[in-house]
Protein backbone atom coordinates (compact mmCIF):
# COMPACT_ATOMS: atom_id res chain seq x y z
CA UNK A 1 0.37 -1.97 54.59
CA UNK A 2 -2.19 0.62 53.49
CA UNK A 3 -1.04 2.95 55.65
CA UNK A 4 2.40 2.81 55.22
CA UNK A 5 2.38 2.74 51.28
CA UNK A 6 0.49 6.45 52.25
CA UNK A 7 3.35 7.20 54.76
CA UNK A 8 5.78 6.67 51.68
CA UNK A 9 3.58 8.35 49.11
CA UNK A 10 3.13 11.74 51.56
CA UNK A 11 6.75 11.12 52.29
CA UNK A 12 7.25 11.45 48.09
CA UNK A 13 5.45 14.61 47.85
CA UNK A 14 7.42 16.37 50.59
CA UNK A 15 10.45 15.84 48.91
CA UNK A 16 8.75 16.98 45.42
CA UNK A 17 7.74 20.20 47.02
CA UNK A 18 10.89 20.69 49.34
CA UNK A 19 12.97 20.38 46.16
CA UNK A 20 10.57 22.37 43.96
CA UNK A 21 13.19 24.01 41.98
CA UNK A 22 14.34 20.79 41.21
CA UNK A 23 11.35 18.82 40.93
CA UNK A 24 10.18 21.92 37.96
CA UNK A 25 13.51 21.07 36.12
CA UNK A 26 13.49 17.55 36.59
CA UNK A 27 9.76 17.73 35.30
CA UNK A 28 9.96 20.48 32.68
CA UNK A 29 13.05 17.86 31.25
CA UNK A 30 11.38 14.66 31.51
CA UNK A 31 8.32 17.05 29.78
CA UNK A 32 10.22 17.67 26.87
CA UNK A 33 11.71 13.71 26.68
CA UNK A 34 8.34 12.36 26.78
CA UNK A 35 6.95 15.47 23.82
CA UNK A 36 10.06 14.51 22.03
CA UNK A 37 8.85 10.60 21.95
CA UNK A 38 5.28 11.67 21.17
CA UNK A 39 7.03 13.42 17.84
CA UNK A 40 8.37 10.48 17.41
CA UNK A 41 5.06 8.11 17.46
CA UNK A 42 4.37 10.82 15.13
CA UNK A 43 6.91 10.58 12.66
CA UNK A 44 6.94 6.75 12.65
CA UNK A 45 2.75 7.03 11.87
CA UNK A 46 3.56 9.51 9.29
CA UNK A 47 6.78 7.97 7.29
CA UNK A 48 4.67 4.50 7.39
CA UNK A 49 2.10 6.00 5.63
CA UNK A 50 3.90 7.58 3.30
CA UNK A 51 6.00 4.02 2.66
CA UNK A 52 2.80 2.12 2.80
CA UNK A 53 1.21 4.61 0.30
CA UNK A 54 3.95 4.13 -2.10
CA UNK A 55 4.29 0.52 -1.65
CA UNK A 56 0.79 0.38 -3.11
CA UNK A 57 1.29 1.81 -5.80
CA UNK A 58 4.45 -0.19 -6.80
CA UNK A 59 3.60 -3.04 -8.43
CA UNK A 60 5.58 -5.22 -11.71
CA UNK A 61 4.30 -5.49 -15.48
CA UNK A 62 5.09 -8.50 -17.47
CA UNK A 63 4.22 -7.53 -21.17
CA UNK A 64 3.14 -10.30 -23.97
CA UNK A 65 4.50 -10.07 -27.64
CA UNK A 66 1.83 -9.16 -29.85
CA UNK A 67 1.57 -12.95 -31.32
CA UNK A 68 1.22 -13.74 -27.63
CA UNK A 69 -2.92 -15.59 -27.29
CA UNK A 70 -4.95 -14.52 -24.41
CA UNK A 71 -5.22 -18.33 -22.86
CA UNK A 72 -1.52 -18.18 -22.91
CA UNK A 73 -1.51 -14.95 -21.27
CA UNK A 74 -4.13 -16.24 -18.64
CA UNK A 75 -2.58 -19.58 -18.11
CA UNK A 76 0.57 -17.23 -16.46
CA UNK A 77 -2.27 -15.38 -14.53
CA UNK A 78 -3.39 -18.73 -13.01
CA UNK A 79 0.13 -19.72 -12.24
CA UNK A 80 1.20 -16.26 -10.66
CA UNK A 81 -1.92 -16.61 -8.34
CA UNK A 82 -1.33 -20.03 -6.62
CA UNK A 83 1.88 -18.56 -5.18
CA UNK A 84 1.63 -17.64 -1.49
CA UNK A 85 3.28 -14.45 -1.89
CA UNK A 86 1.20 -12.73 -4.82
CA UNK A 87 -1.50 -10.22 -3.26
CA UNK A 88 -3.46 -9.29 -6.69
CA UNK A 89 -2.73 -10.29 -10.58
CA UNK A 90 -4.58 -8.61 -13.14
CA UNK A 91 -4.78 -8.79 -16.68
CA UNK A 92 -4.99 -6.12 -19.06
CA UNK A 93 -5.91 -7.01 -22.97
CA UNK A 94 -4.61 -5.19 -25.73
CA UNK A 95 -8.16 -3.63 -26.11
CA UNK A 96 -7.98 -2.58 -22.53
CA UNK A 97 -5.11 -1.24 -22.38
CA UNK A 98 -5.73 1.16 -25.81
CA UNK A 99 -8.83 2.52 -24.18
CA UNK A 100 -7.03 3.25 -20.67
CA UNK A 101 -4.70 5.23 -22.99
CA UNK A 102 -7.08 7.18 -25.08
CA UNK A 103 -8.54 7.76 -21.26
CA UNK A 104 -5.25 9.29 -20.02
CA UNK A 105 -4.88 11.30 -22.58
CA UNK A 106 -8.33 12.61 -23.68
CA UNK A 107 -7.52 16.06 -23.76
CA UNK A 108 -4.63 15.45 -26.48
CA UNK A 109 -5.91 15.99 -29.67
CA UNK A 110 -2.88 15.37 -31.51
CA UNK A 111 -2.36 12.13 -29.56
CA UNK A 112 -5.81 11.16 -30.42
CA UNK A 113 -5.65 12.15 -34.18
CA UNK A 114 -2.39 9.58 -34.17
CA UNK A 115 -4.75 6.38 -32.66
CA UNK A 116 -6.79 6.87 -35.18
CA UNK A 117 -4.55 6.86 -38.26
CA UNK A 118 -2.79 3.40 -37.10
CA UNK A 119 -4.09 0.25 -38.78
CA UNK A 120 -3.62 -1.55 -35.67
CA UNK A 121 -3.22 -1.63 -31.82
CA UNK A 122 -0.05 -1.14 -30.95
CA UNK A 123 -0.21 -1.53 -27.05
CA UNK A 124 0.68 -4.90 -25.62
CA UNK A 125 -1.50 -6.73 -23.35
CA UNK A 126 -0.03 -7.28 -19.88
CA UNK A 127 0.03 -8.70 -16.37
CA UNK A 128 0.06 -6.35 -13.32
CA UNK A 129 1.58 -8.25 -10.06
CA UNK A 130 1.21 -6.92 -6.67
CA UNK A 131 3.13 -8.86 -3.79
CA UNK A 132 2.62 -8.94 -0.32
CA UNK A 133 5.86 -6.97 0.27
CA UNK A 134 7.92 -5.34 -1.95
CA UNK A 135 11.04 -7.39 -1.08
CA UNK A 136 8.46 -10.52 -2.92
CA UNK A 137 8.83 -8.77 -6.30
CA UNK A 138 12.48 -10.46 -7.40
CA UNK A 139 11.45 -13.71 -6.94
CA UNK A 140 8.14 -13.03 -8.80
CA UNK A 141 10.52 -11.79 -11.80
CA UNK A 142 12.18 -15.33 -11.46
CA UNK A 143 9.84 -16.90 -11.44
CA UNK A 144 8.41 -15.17 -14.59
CA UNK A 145 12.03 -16.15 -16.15
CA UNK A 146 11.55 -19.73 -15.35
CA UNK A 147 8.14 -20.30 -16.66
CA UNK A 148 7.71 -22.70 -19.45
CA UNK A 149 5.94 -19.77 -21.25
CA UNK A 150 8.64 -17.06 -21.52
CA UNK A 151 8.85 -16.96 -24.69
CA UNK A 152 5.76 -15.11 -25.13
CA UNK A 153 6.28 -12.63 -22.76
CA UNK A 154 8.35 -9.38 -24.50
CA UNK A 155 9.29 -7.56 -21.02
CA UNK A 156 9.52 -7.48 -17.48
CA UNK A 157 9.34 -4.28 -15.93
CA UNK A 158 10.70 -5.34 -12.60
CA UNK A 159 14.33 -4.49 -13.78
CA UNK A 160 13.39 -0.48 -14.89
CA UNK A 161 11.55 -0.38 -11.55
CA UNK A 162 14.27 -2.13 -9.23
CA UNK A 163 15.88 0.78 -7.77
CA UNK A 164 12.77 2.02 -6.56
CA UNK A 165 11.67 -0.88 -5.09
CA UNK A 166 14.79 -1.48 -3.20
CA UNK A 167 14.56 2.32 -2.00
CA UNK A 168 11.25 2.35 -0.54
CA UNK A 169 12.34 -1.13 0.87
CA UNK A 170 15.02 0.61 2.25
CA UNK A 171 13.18 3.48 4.06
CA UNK A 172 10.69 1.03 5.76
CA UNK A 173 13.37 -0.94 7.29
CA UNK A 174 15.01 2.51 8.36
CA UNK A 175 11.75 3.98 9.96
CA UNK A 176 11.81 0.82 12.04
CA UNK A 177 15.27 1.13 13.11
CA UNK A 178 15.94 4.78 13.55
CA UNK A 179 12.33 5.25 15.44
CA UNK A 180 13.94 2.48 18.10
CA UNK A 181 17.15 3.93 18.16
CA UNK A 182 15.79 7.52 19.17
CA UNK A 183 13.34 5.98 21.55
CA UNK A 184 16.18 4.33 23.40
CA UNK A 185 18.62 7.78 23.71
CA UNK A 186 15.47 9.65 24.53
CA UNK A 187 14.74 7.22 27.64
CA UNK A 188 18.36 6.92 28.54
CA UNK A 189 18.44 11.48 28.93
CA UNK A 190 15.15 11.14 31.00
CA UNK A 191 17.24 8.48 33.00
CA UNK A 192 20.20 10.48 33.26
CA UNK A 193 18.40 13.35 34.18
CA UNK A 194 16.03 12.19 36.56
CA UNK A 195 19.17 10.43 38.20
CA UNK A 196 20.92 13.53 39.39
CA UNK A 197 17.91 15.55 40.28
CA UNK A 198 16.83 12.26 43.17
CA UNK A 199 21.09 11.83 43.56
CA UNK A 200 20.83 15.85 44.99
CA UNK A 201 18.18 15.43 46.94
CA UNK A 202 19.47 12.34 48.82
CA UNK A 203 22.73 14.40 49.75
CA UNK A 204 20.50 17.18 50.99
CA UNK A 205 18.58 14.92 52.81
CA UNK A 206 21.38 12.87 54.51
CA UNK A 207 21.09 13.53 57.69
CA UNK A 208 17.51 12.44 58.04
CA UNK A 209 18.47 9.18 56.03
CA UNK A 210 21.06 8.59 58.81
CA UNK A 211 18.69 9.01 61.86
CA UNK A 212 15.75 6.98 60.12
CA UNK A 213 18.66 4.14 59.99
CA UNK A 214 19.28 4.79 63.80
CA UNK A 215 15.82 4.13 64.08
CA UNK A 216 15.45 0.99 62.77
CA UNK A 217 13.74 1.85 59.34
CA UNK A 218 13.90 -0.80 56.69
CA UNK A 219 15.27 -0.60 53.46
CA UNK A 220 11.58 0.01 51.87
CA UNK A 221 10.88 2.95 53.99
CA UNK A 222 14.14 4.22 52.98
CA UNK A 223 13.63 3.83 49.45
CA UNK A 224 10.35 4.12 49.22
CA UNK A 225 9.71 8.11 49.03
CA UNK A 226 12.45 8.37 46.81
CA UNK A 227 10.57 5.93 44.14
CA UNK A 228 7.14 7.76 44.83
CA UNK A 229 9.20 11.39 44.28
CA UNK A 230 10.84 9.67 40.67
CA UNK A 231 7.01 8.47 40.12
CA UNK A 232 5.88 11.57 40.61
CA UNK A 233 7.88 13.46 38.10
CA UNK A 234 7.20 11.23 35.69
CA UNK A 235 3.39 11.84 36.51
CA UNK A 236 3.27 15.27 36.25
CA UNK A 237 5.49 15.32 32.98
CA UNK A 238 3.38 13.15 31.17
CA UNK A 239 0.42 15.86 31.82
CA UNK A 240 2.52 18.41 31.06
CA UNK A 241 3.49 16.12 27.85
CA UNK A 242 -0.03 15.53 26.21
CA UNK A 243 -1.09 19.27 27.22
CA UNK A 244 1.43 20.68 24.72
CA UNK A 245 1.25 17.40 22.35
CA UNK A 246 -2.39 17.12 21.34
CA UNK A 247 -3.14 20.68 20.32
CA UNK A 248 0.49 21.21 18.33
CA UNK A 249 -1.04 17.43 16.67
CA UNK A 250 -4.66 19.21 16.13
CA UNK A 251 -3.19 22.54 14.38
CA UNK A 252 -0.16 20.66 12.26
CA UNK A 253 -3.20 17.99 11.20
CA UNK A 254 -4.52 20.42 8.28
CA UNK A 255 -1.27 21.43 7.18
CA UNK A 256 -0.04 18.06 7.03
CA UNK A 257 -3.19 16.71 5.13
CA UNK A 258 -2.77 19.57 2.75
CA UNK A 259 0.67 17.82 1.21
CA UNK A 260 -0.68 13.92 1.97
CA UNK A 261 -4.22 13.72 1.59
CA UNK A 262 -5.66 10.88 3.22
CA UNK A 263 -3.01 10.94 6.46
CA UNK A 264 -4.95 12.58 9.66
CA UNK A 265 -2.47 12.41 12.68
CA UNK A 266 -5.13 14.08 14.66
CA UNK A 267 -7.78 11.51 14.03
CA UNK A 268 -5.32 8.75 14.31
CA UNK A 269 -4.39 9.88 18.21
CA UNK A 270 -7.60 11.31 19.15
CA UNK A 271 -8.78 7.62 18.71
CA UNK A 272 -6.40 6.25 20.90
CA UNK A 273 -6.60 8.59 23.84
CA UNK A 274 -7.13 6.41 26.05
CA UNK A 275 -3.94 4.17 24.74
CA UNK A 276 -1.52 7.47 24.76
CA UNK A 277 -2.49 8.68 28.04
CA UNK A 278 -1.96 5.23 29.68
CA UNK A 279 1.65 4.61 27.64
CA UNK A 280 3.16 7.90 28.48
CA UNK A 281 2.18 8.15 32.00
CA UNK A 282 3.01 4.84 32.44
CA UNK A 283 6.36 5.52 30.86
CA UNK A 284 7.31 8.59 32.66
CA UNK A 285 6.10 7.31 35.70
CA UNK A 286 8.76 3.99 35.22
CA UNK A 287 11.46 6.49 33.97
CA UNK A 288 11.76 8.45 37.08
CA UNK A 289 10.97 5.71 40.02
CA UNK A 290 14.01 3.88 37.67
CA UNK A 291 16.20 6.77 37.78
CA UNK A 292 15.56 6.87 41.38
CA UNK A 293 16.16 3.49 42.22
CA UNK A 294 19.55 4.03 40.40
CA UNK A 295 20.53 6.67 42.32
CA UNK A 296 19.32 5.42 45.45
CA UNK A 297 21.35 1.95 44.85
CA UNK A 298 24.56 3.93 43.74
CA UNK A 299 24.76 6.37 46.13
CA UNK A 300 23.16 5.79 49.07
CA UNK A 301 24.93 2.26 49.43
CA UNK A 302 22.08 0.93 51.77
């Protein structure tokens, strides 16, 4: 068995050289499908960033009336935190909240000269809710409505904020679904194209198919080379692949961490090398022994 899975492999790089114009486009293609999905794993790491980024710092305000006590205030706390879906609740007293805004706005003198002529504080204490996903945050507002202290709250942000949330909401669940919709076209080209390039070289090579039939070959020894000469483009286009990809990913890491700090593509597939190299090898490599197997099933009618 050994030496026969050899026979079909040697038999897979004949045909890759014989055809070697072919074999270059078929590769250079498949090349470019599989750079095109490592953009992609790009763009999907970058726009979930981004989203995730943003998502943190979304959160909803409920704001007390000014008559409104502090155990009334933390009684809501206590009920907001029981509920599976709240991530963090804090609360912010009136005190706190006047020195966070003499903080923002140090460098204001004429702000600061206004604080100081007012008798009293006029900043409301509040509650900041974080959820565990955005799409959490209308039935947090509901349930802010229902509570049996309502009364002493004076506003819920969550309505002012509402479009945003929905947007970002929005772009997640279209990262997810675009990203798998380009995935699939790009693997269906690398199909098609791999397809014709093994579909020529069976025609050229009819004649030989026809007298290894003759001779008794079995379907496998048929097939075989043609699977190892798919394989093999696949192989050699997922080198050519992460030769371009990782050093366009190391120079467009500074420029990209120059408008989102924090975000370093580079870092994030240097430390999955190994993970990478296996997926797109392993993915070119099924690409084109698929696209042969197509063609070899459609056309060669064994």
């Amino acid at each position: 068995m050994a030496i026969n899975f050899k026979k079909i492999i040697d038999s897979g790089w004949t045909n890759f050289k014989r055809n070697s114009y072919l074999s270059f486009a078929a590769t250079s293609i498949m090349a470019l499908v599989l750079v095109l999905f490592l953009g992609l794993l790009s763009l999907q790491f970058l726009s979930l960033q981004v989203v995730t980024s943003l998502q943190e710092k979304i959160d909803i305000s409920a704001y007390f009336k000014t008559d409104a006590t502090e155990e009334q205030a933390l009684k809501i706390k206590s009920d907001l935190s029981i509920l599976p879906e709240v991530a963090d609740v804090t609360y912010i007293s009136q005190e706190e909240a006047l020195a966070d805004f003499k903080a923002r706005h140090a460098q204001e003198e004429l702000i600061q000269e206004s604080l100081e002529q007012l008798d009293s504080n006029p900043l409301a204490a509040s509650l900041n809710i974080k959820t565990k996903d955005p799409s959490q945050y209308a039935s947090i507002a509901q349930f802010l409505e229902n509570s049996s202290l309502r009364g002493v709250i004076d506003k819920i942000n969550f309505y002012e904020n509402r479009g945003v949330i929905d947007r970002i909401e929005s772009i997640s669940r279209g990262v997810r679904s675009w990203g798998l919709i380009v995935t699939l076209v790009l693997a269906l080209v690398a199909v098609l194209v791999t397809f014709n390039t093994v579909r020529l070289t069976i025609f050229s090579q009819k004649q030989e198919i026809e007298i290894m039939r003759l001779v008794g070959a079995s379907n496998w020894h048929i097939r075989g080379p043609y699977l190892a000469e798919g394989g093999l483009y696949g192989l050699f286009a997922a080198f050519i692949a992460l030769a371009i990809f990782y050093p366009a990913v190391y120079f467009a890491s500074d420029k990209i961490a120059a408008f989102a700090p924090g975000i370093n593509l580079f870092g994030y597939f240097i430390t999955g090398v190994p993970q990478v190299v296996l997926m797109v090898t392993l993915l070119g490599m099924f690409l084109g022994m698929v696209s042969s197997a197509i063609a070899i099933r459609k056309h060669l009618k064994i």
